[in-house]
PDB file of N, CA and C in Angstrom:
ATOM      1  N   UNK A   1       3.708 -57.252 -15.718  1.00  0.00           N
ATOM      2  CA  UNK A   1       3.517 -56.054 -14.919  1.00  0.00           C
ATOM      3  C   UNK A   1       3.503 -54.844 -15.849  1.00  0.00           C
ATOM      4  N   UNK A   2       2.712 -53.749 -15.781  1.00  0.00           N
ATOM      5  CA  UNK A   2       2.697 -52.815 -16.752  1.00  0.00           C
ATOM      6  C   UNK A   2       3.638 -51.799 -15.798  1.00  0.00           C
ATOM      7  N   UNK A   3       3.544 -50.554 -16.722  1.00  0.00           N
ATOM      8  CA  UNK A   3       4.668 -49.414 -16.429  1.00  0.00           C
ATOM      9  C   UNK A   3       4.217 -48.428 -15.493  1.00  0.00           C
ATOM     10  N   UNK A   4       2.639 -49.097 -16.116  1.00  0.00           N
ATOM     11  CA  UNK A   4       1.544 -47.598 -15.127  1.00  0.00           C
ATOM     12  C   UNK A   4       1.517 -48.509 -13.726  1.00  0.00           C
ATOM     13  N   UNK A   5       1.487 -49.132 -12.851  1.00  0.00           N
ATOM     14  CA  UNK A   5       1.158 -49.865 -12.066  1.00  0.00           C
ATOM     15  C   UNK A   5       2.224 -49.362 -10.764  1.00  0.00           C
ATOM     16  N   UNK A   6       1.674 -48.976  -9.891  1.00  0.00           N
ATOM     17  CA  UNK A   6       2.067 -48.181  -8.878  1.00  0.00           C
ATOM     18  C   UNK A   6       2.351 -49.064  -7.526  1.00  0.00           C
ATOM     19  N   UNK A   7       3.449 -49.246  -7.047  1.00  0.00           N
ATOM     20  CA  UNK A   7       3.548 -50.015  -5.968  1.00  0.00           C
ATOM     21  C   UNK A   7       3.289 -49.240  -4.613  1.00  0.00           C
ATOM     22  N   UNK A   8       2.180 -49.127  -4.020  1.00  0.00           N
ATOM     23  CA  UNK A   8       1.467 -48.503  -2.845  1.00  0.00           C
ATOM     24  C   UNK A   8       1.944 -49.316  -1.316  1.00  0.00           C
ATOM     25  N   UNK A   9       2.691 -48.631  -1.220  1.00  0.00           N
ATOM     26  CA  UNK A   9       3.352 -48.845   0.350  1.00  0.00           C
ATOM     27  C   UNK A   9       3.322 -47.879   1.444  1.00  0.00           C
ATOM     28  N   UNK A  10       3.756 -47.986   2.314  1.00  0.00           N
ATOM     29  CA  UNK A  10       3.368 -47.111   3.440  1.00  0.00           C
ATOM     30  C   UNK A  10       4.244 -45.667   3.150  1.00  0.00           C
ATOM     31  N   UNK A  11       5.642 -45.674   2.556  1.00  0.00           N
ATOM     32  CA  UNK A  11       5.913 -44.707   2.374  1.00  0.00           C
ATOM     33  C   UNK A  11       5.359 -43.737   0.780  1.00  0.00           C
ATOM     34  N   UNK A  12       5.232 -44.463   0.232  1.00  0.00           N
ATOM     35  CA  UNK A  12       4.342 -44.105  -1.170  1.00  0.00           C
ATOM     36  C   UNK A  12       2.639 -43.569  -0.803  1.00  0.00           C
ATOM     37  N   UNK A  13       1.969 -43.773   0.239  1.00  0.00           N
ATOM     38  CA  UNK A  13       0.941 -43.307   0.286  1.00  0.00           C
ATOM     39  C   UNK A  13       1.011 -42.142   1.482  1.00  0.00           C
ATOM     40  N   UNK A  14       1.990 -41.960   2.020  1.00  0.00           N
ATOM     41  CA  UNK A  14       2.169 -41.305   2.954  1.00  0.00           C
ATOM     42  C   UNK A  14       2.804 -39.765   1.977  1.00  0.00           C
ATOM     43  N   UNK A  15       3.464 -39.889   1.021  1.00  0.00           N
ATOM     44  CA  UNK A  15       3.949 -38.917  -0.132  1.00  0.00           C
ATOM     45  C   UNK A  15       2.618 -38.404  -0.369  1.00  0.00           C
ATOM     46  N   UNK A  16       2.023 -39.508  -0.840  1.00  0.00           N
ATOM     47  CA  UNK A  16       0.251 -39.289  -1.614  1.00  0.00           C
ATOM     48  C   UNK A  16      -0.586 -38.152  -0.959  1.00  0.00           C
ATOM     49  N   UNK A  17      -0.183 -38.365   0.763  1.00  0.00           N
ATOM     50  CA  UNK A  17      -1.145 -37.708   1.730  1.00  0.00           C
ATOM     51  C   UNK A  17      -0.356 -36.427   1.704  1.00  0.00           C
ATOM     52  N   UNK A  18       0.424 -36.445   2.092  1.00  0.00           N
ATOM     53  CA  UNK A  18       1.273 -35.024   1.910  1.00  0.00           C
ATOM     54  C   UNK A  18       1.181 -34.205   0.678  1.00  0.00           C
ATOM     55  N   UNK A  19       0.994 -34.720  -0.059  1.00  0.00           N
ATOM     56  CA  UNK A  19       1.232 -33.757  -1.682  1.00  0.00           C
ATOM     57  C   UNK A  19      -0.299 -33.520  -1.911  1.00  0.00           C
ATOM     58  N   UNK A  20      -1.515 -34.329  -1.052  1.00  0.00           N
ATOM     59  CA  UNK A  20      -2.494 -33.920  -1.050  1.00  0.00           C
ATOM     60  C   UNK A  20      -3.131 -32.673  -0.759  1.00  0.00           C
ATOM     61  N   UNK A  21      -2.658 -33.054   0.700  1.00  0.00           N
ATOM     62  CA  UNK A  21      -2.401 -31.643   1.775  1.00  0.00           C
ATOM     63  C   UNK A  21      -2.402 -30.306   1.538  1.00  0.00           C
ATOM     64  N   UNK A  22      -1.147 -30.253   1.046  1.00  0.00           N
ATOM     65  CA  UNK A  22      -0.459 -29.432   0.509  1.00  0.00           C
ATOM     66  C   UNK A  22      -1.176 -28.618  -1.095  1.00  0.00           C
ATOM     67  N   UNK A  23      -1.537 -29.704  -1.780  1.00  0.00           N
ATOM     68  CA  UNK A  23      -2.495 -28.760  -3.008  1.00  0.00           C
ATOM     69  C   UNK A  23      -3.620 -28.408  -2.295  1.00  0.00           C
ATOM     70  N   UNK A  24      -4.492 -28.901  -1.279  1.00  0.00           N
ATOM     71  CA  UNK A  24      -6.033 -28.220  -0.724  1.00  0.00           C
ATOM     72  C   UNK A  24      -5.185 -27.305  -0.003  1.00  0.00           C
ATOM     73  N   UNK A  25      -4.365 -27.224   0.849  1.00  0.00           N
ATOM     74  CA  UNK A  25      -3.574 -25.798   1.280  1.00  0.00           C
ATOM     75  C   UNK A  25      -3.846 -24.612   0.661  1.00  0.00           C
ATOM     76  N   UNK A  26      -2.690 -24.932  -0.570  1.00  0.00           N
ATOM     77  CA  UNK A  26      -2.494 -23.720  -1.489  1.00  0.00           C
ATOM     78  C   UNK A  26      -3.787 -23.517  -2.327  1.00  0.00           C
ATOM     79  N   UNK A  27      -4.729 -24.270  -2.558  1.00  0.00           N
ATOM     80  CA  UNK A  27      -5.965 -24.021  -3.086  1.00  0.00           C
ATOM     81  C   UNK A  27      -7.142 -23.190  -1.885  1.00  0.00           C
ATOM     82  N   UNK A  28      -6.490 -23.567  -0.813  1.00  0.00           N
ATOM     83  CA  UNK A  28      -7.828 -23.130   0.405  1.00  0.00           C
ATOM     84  C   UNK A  28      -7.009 -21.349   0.167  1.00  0.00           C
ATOM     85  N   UNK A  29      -6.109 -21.120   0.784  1.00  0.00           N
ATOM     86  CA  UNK A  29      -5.214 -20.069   0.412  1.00  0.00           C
ATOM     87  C   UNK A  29      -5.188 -19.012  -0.466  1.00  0.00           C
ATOM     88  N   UNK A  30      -5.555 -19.282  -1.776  1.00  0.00           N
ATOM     89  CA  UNK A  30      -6.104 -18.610  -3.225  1.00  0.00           C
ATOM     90  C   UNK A  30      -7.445 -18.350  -3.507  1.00  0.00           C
ATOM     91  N   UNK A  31      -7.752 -19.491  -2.816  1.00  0.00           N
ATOM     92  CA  UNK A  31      -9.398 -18.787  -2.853  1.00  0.00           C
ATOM     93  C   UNK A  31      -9.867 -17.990  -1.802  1.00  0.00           C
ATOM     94  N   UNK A  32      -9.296 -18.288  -0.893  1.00  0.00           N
ATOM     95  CA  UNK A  32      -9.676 -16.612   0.171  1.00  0.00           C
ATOM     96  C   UNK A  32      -9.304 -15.620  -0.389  1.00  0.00           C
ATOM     97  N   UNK A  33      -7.877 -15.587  -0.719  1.00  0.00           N
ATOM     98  CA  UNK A  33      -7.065 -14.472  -1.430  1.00  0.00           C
ATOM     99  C   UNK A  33      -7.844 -14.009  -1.987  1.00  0.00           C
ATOM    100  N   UNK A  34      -8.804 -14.583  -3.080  1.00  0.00           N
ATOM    101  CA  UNK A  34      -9.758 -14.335  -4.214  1.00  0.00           C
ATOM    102  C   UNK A  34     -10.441 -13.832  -3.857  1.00  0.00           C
ATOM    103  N   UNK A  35     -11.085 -14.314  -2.589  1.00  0.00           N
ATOM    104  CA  UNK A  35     -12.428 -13.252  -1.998  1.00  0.00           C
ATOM    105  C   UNK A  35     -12.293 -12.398  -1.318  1.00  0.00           C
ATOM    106  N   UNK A  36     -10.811 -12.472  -0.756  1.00  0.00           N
ATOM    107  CA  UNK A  36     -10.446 -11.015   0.110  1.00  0.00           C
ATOM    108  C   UNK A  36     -10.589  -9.594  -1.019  1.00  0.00           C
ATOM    109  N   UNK A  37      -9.811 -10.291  -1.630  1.00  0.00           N
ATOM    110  CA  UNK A  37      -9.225  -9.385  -2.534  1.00  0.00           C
ATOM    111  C   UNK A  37     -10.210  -8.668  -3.705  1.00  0.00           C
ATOM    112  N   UNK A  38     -11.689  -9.046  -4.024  1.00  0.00           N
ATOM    113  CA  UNK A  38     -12.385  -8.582  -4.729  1.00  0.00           C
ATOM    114  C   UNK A  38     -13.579  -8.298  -3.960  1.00  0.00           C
ATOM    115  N   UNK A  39     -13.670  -8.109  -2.507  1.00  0.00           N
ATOM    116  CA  UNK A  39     -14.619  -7.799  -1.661  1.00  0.00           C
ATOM    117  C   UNK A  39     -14.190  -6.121  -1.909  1.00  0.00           C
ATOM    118  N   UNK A  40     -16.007  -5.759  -2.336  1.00  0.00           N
ATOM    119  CA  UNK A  40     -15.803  -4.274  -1.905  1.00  0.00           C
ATOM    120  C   UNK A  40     -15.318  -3.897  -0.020  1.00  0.00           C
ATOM    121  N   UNK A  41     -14.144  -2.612  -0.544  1.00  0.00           N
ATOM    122  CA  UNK A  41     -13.833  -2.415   0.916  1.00  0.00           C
ATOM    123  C   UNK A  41     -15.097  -1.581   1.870  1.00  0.00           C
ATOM    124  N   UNK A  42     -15.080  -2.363   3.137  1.00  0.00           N
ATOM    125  CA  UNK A  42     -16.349  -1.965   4.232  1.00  0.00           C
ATOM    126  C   UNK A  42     -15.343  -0.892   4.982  1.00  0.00           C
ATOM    127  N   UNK A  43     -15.618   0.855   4.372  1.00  0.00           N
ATOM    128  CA  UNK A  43     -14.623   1.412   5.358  1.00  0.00           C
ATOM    129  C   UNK A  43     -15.953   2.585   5.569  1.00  0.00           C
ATOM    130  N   UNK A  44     -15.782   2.692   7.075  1.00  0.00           N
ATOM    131  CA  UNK A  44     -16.849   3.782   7.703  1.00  0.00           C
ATOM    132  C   UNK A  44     -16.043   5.390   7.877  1.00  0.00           C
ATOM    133  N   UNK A  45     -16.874   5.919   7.135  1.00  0.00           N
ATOM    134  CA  UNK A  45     -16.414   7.920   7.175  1.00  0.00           C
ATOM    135  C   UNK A  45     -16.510   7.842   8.727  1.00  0.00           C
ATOM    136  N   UNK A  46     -15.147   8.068   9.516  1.00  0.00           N
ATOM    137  CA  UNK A  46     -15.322   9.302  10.324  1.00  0.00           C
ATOM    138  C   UNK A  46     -15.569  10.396  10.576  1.00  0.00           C
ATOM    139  N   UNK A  47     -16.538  11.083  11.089  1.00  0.00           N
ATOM    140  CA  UNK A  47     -16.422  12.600  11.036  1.00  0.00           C
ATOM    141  C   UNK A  47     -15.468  12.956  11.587  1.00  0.00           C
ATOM    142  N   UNK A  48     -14.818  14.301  11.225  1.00  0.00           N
ATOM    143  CA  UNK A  48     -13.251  15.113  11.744  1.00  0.00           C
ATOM    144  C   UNK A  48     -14.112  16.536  11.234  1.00  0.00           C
ATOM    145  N   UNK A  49     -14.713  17.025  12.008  1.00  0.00           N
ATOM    146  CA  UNK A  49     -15.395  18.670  11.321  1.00  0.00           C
ATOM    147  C   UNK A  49     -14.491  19.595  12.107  1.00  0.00           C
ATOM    148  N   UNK A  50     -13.384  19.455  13.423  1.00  0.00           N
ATOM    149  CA  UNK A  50     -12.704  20.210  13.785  1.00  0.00           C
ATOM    150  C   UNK A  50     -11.439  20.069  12.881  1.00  0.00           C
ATOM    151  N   UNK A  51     -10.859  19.520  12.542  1.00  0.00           N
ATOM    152  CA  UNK A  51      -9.951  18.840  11.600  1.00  0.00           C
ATOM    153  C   UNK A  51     -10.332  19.125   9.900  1.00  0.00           C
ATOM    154  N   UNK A  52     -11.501  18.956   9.708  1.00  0.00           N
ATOM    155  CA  UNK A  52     -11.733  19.381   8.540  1.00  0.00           C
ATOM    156  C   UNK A  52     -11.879  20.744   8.645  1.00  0.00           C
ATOM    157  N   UNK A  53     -12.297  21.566   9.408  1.00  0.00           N
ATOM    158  CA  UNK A  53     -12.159  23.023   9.386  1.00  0.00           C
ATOM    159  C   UNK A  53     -10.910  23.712   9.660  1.00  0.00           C
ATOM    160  N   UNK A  54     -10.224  22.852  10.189  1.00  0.00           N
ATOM    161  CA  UNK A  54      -8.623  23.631  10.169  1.00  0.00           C
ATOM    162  C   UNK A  54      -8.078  23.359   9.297  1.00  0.00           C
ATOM    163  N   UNK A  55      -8.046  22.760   8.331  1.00  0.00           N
ATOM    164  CA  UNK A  55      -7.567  22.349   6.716  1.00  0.00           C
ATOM    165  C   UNK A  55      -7.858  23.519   5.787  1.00  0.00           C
ATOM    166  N   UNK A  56      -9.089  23.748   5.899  1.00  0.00           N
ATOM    167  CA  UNK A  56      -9.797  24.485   5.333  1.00  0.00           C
ATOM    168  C   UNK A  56      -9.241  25.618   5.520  1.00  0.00           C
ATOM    169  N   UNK A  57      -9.223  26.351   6.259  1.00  0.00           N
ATOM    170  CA  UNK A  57      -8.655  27.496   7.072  1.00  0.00           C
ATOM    171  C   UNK A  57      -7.495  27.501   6.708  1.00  0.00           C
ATOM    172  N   UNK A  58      -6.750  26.746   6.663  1.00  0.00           N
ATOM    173  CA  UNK A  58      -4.860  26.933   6.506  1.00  0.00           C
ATOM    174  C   UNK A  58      -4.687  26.425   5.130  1.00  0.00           C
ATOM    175  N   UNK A  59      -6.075  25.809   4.177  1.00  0.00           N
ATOM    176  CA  UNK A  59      -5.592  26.182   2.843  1.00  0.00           C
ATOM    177  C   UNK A  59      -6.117  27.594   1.845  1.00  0.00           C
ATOM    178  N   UNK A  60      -7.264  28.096   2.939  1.00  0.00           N
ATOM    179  CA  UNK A  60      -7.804  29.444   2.853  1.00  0.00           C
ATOM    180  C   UNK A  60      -6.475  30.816   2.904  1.00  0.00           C
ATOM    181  N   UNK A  61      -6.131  30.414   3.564  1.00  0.00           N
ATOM    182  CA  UNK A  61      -4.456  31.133   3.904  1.00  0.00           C
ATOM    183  C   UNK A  61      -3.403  31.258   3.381  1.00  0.00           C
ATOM    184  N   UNK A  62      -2.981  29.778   3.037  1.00  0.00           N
ATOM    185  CA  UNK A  62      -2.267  29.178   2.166  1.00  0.00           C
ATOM    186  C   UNK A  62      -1.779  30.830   0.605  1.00  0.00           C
ATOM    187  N   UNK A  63      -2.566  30.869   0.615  1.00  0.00           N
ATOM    188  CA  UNK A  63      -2.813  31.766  -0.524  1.00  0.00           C
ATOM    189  C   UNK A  63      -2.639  33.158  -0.325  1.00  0.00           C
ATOM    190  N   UNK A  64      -2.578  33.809   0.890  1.00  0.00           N
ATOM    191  CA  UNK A  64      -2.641  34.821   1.573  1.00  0.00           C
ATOM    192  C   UNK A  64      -1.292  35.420   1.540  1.00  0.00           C
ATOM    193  N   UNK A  65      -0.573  34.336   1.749  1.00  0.00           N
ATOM    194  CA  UNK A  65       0.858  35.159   2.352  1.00  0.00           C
ATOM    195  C   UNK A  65       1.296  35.785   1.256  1.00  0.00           C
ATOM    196  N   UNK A  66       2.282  36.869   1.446  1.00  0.00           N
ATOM    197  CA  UNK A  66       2.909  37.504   0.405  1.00  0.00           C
ATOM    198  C   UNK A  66       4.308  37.211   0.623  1.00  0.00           C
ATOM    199  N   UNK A  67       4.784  37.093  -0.637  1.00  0.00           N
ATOM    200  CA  UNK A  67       6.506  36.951  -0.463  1.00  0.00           C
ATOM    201  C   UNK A  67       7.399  37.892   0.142  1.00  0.00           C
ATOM    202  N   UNK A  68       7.755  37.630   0.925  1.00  0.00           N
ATOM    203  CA  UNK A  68       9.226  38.545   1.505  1.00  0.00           C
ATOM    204  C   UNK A  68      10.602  37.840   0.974  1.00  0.00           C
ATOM    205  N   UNK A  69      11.306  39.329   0.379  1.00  0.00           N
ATOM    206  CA  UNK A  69      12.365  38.981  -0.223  1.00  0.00           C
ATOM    207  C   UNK A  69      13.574  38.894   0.885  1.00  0.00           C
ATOM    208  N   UNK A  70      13.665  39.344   2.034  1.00  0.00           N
ATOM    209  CA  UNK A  70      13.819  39.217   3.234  1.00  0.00           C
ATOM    210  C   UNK A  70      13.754  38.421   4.151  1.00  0.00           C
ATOM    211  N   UNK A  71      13.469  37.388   4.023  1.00  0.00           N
ATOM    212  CA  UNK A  71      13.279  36.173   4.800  1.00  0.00           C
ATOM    213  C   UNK A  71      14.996  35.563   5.458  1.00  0.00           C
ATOM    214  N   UNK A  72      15.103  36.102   6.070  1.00  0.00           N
ATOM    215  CA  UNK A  72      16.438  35.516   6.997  1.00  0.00           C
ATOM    216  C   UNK A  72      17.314  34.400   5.968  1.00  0.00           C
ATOM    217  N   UNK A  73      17.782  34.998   5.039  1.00  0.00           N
ATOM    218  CA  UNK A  73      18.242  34.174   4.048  1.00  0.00           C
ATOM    219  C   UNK A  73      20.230  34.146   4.707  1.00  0.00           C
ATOM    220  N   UNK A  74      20.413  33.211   4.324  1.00  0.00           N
ATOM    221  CA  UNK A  74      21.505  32.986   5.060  1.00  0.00           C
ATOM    222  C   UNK A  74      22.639  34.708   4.302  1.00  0.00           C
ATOM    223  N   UNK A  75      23.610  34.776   4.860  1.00  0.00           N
ATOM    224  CA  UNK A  75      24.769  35.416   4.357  1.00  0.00           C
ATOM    225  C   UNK A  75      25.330  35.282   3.221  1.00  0.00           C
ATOM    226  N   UNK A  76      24.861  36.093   2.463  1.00  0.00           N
ATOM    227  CA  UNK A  76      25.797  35.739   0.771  1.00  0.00           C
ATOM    228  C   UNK A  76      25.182  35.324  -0.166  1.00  0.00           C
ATOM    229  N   UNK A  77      24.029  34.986   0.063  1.00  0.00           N
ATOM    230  CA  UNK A  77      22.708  33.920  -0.482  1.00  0.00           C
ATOM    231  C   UNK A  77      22.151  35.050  -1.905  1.00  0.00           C
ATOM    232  N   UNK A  78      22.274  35.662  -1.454  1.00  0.00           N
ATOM    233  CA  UNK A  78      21.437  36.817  -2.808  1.00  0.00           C
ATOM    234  C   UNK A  78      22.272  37.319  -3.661  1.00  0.00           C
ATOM    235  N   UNK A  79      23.774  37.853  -3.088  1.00  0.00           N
ATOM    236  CA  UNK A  79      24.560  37.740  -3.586  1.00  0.00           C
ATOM    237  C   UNK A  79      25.063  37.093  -4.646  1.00  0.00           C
ATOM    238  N   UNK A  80      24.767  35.700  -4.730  1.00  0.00           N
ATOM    239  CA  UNK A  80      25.145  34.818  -5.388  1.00  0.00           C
ATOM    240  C   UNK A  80      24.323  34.517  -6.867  1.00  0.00           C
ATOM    241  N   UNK A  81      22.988  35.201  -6.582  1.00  0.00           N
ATOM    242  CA  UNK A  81      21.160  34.781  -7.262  1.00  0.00           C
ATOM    243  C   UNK A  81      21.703  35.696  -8.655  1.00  0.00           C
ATOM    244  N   UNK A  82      21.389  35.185  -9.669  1.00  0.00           N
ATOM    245  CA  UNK A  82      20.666  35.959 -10.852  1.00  0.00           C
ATOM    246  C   UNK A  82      19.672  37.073 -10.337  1.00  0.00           C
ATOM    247  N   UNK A  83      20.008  38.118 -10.919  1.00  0.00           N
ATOM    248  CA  UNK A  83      18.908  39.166 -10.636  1.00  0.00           C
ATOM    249  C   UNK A  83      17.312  39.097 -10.977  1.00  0.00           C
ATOM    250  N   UNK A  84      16.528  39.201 -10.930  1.00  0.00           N
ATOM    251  CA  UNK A  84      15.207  38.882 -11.215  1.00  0.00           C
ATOM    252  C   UNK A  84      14.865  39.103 -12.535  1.00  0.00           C
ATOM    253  N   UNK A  85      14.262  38.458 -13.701  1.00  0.00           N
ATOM    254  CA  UNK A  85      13.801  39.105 -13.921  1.00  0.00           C
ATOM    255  C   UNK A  85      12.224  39.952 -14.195  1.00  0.00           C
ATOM    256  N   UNK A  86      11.801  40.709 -14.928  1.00  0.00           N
ATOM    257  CA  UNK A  86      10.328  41.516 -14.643  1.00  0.00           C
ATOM    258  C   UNK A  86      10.612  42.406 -13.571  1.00  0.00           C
TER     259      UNK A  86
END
């Protein structure tokens, strides 16, 4: 009897089928992965032109305001600040 010689029984081929399984699994699995994953993405522009114009507008602004040194700063708050300097 040699060493390589495999005794094939019902529970030995039933291992066989399972461990089969199981590699076309994880192989079916990786190769989608593969093609999910290097598919250019299919994404469609919504238009938002009311939405894009209020962006616009409030970063048009954005820039506008002027500092008030006055801003309802709590009690004691300035008090406390390094003086400016310039």
């Amino acid at each position: 009897m040699s060493l390589l010689a495999i005794h094939l029984d019902a529970s030995g081929i039933a291992v066989i089928a399972v461990v089969g399984i199981m590699i076309l699994g994880v192989a079916y699995f990786a190769l989608r992965f593969w093609l999910v994953s290097t598919r250019p993405p299919d994404i469609k522009e919504v238009r938002t032109p009311n939405l894009d114009r209020m962006n616009r507008d409030a970063l048009a602004h954005l820039g506008d305001e002027e500092d008030d040194d006055d801003d309802d700063a709590p009690a004691g708050l300035k008090e406390d600040l390094p003086p400016r300097l310039g």
